[in-house]
C-alpha atoms as a PDB file:
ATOM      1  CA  UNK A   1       0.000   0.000   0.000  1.00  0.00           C
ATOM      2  CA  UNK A   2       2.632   2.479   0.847  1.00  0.00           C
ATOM      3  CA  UNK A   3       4.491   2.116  -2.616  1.00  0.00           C
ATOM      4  CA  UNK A   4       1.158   2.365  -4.222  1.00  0.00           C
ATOM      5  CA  UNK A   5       0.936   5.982  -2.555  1.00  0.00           C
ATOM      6  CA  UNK A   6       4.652   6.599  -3.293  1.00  0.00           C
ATOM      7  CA  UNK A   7       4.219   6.117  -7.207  1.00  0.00           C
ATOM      8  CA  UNK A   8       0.626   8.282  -7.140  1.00  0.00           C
ATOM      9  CA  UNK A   9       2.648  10.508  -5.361  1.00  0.00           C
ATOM     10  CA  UNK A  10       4.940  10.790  -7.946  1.00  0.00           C
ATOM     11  CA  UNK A  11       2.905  10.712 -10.876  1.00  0.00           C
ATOM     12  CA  UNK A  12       0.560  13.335  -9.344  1.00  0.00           C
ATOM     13  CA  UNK A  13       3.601  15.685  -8.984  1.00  0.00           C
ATOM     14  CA  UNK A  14       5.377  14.717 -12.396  1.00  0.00           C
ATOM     15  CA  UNK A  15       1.469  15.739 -13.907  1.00  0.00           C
ATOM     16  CA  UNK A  16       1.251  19.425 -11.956  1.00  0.00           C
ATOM     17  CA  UNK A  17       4.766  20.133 -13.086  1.00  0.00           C
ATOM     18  CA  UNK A  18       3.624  19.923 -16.365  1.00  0.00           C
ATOM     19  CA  UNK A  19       5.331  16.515 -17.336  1.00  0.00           C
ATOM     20  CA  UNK A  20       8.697  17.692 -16.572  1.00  0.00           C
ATOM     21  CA  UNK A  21      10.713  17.884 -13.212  1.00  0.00           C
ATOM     22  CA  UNK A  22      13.815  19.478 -14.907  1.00  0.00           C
ATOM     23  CA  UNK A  23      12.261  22.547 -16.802  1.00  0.00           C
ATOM     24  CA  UNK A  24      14.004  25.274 -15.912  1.00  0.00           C
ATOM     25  CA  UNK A  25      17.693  26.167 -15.193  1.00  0.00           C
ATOM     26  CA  UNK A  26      16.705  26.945 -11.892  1.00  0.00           C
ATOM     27  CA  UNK A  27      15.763  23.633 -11.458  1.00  0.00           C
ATOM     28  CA  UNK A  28      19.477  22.354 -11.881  1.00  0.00           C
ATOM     29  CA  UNK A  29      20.431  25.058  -9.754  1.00  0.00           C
ATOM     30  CA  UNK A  30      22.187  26.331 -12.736  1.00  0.00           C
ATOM     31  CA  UNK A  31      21.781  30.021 -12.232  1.00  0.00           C
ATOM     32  CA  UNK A  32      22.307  32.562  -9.136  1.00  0.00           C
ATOM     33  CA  UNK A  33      20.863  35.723  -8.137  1.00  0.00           C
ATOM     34  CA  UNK A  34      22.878  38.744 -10.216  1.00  0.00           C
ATOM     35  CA  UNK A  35      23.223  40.971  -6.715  1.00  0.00           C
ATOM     36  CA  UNK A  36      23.981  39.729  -3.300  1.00  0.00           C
ATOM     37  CA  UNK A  37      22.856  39.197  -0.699  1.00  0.00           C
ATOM     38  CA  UNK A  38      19.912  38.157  -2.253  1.00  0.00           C
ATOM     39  CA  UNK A  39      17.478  41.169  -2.970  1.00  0.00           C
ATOM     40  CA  UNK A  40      14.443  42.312  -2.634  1.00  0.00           C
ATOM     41  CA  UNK A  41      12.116  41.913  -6.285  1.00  0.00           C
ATOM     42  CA  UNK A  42      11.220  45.840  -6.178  1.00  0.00           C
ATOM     43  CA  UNK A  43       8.504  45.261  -9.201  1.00  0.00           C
ATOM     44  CA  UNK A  44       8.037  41.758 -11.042  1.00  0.00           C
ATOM     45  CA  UNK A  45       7.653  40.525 -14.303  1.00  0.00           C
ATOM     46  CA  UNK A  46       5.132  41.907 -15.877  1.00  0.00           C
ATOM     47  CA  UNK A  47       4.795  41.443 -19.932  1.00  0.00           C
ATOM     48  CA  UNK A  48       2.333  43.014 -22.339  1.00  0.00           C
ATOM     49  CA  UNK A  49      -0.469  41.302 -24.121  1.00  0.00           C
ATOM     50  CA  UNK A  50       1.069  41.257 -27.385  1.00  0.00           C
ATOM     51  CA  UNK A  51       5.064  42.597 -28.644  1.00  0.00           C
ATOM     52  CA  UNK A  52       4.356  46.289 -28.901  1.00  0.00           C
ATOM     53  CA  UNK A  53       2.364  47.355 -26.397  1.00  0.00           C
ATOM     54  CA  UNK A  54       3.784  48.587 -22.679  1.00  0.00           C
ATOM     55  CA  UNK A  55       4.726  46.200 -20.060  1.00  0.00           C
ATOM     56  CA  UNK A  56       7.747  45.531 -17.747  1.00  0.00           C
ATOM     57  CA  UNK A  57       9.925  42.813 -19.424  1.00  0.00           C
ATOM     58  CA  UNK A  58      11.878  42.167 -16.448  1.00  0.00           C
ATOM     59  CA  UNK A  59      11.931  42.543 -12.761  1.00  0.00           C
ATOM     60  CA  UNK A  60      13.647  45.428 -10.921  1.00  0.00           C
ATOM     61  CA  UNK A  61      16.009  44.177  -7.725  1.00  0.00           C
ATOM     62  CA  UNK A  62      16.822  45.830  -5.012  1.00  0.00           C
ATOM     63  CA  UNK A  63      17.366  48.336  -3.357  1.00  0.00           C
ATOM     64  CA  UNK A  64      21.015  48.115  -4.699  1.00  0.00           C
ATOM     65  CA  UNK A  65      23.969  50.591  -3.340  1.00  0.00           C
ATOM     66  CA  UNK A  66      24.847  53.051  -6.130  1.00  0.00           C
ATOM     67  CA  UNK A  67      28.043  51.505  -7.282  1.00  0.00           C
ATOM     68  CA  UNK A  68      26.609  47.943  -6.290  1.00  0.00           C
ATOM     69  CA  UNK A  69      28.478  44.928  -7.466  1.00  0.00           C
ATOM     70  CA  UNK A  70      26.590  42.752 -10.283  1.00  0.00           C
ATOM     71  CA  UNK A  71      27.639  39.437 -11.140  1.00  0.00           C
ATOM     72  CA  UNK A  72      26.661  36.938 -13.962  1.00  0.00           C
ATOM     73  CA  UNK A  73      23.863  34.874 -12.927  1.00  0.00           C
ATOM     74  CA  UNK A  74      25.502  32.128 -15.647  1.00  0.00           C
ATOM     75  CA  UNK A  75      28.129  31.200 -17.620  1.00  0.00           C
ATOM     76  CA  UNK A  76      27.878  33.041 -21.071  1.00  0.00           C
ATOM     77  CA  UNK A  77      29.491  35.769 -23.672  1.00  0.00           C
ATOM     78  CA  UNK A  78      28.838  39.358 -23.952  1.00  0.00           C
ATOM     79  CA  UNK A  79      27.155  40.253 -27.221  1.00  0.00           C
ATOM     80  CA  UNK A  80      26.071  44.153 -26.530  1.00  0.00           C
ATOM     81  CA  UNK A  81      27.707  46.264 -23.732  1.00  0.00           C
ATOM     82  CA  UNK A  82      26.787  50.140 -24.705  1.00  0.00           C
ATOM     83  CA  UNK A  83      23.760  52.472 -23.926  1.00  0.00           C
ATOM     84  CA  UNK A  84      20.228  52.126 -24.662  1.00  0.00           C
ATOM     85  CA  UNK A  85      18.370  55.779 -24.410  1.00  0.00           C
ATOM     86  CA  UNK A  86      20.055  57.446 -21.634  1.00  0.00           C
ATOM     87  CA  UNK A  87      20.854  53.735 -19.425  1.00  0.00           C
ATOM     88  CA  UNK A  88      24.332  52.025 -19.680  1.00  0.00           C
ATOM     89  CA  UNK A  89      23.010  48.037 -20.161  1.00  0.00           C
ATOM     90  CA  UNK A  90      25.107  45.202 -21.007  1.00  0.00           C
ATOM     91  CA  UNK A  91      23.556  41.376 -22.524  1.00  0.00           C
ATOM     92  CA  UNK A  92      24.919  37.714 -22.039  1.00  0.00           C
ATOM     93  CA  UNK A  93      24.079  35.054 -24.036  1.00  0.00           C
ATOM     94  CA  UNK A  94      24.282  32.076 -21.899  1.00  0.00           C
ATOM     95  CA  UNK A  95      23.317  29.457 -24.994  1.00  0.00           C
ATOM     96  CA  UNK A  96      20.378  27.685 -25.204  1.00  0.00           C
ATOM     97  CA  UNK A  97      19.126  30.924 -26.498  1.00  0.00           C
ATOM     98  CA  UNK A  98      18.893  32.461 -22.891  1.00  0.00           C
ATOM     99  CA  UNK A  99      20.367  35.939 -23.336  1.00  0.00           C
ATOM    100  CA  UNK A 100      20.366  38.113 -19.770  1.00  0.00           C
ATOM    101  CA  UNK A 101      20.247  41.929 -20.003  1.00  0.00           C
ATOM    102  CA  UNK A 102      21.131  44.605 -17.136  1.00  0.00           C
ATOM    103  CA  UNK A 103      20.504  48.062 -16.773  1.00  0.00           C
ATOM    104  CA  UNK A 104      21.572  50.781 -15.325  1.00  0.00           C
ATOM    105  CA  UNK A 105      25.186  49.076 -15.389  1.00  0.00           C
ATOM    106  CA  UNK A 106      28.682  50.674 -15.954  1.00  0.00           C
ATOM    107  CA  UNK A 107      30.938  47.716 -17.238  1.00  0.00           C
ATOM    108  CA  UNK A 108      34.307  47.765 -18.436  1.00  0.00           C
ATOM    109  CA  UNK A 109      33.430  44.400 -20.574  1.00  0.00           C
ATOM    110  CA  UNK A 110      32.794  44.656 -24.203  1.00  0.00           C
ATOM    111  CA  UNK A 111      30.947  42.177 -27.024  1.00  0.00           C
ATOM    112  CA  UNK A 112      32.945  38.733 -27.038  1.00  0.00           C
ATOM    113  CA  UNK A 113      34.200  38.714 -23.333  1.00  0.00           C
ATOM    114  CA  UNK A 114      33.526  35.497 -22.090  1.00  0.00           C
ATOM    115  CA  UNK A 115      31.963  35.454 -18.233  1.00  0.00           C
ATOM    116  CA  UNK A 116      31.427  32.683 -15.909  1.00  0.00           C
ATOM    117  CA  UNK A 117      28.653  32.434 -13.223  1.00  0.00           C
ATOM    118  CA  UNK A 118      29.317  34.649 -10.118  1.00  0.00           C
ATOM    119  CA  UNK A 119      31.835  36.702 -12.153  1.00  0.00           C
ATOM    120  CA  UNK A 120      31.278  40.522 -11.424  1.00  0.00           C
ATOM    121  CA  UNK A 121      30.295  42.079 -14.531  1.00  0.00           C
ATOM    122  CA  UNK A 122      29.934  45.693 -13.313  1.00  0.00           C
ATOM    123  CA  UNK A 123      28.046  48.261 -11.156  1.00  0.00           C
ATOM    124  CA  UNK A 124      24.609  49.162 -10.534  1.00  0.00           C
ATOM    125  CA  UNK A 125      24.031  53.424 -11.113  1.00  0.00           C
ATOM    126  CA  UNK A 126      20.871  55.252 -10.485  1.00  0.00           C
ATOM    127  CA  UNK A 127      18.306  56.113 -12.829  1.00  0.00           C
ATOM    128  CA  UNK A 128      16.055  52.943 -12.720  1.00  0.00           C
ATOM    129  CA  UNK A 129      13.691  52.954 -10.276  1.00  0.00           C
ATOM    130  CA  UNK A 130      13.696  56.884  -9.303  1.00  0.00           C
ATOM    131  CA  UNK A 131      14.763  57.732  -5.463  1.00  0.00           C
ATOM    132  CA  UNK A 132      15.445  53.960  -5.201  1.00  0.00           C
ATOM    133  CA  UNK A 133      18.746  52.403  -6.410  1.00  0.00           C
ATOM    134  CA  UNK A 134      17.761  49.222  -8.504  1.00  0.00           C
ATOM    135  CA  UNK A 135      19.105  46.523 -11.424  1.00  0.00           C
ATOM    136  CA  UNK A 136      16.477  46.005 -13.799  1.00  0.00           C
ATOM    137  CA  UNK A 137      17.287  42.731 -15.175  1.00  0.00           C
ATOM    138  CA  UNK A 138      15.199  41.442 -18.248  1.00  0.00           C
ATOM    139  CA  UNK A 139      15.806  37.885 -19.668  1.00  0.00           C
ATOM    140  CA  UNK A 140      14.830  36.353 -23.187  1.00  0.00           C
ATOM    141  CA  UNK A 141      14.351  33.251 -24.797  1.00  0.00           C
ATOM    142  CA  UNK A 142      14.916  33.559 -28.448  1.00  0.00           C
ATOM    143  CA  UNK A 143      12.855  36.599 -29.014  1.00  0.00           C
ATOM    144  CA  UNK A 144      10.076  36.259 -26.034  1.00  0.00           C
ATOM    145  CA  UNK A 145      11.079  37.535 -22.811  1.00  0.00           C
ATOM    146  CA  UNK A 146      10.452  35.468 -19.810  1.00  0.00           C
ATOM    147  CA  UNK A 147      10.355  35.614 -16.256  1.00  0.00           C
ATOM    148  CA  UNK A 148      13.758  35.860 -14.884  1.00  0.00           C
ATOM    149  CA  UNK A 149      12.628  34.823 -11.571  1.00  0.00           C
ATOM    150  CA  UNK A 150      12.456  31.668 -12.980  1.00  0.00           C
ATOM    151  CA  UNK A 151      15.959  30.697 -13.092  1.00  0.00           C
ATOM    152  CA  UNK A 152      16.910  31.578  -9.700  1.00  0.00           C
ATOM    153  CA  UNK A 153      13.530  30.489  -8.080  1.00  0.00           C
ATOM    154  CA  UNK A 154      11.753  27.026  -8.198  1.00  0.00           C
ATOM    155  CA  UNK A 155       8.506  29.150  -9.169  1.00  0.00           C
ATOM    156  CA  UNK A 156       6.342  25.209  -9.512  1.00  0.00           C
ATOM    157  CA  UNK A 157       3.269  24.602  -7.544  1.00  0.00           C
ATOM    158  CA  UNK A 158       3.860  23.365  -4.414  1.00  0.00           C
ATOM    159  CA  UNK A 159       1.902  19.586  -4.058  1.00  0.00           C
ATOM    160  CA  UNK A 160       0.674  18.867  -0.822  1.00  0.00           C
ATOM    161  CA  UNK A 161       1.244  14.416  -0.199  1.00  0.00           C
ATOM    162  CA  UNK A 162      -1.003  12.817   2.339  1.00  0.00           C
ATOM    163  CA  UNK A 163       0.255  11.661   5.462  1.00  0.00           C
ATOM    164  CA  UNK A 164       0.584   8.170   6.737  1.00  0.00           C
END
């Protein structure tokens, strides 16, 4: 009786997971939080209805110290390090076709530099998120972006199991 529980128990969770245990990066625990200690999510991920229209593509982390410390949340290689309006922001492409962005950051790296996970990559300057000091980090697969959150949080349901 009690392996007959164990494999519902399994199957149940396997079937709210959406038929895969091993989605996400942050599954594997392949992926770490791009400020530290690990901060505060200051507004979340919040994408438009369709391409064009206004949303927030990203979440905003915080508060940071001006001059804060940012580190690669994974292995990659820089492909754009420049400014974007009036905000320094500098892109990874971590393969897979996961690219990260970051903004406001000051970086002395430049397109082709190779970074590993936990390697600083620069420092976080106001202008983001007004009064407040904050990274605005934005990740994309392919062309969608998609919750960042996701790669440093296991973000499944939580499955309750009966008890003996």
């Amino acid at each position: 009786m009690t392996l007959l529980k164990l494999t519902l128990s399994a199957v149940l969770a396997l079937a709210l997971s959406g038929g895969a245990t091993d989605a996400t990066p942050a599954a594997r625990g392949r992926w770490s939080w791009p400020l530290a200690p690990k901060p505060s999510v200051l507004r979340t991920f919040d994408p438009p209805d369709k391409p064009w229209m206004s949303g927030h593509r990203g979440v905003d982390l915080g508060p940071a110290p001006d001059g804060g410390q940012v580190t690669s949340p994974a292995d990659g290689v820089v492909t754009f390090a420049g400014v974007v309006v009036d905000r320094p922001v500098l892109t990874i492409d971590h393969g897979d076709g996961l690219r990260s962005s970051f903004e406001p950051l000051t970086s002395g790296l430049k397109p082709g530099d190779a970074v590993r996970k936990g390697q600083a990559l620069g420092t976080v300057e106001p202008g983001h998120c007004g009064s407040v000091t904050c990274l605005h980090w934005g990740v994309r697969r392919g062309e969608d972006y998609v919750n960042p959150l996701d790669f440093v949080q296991d973000m499944r349901p939580s499955v309750l199991l009966p008890l003996e």
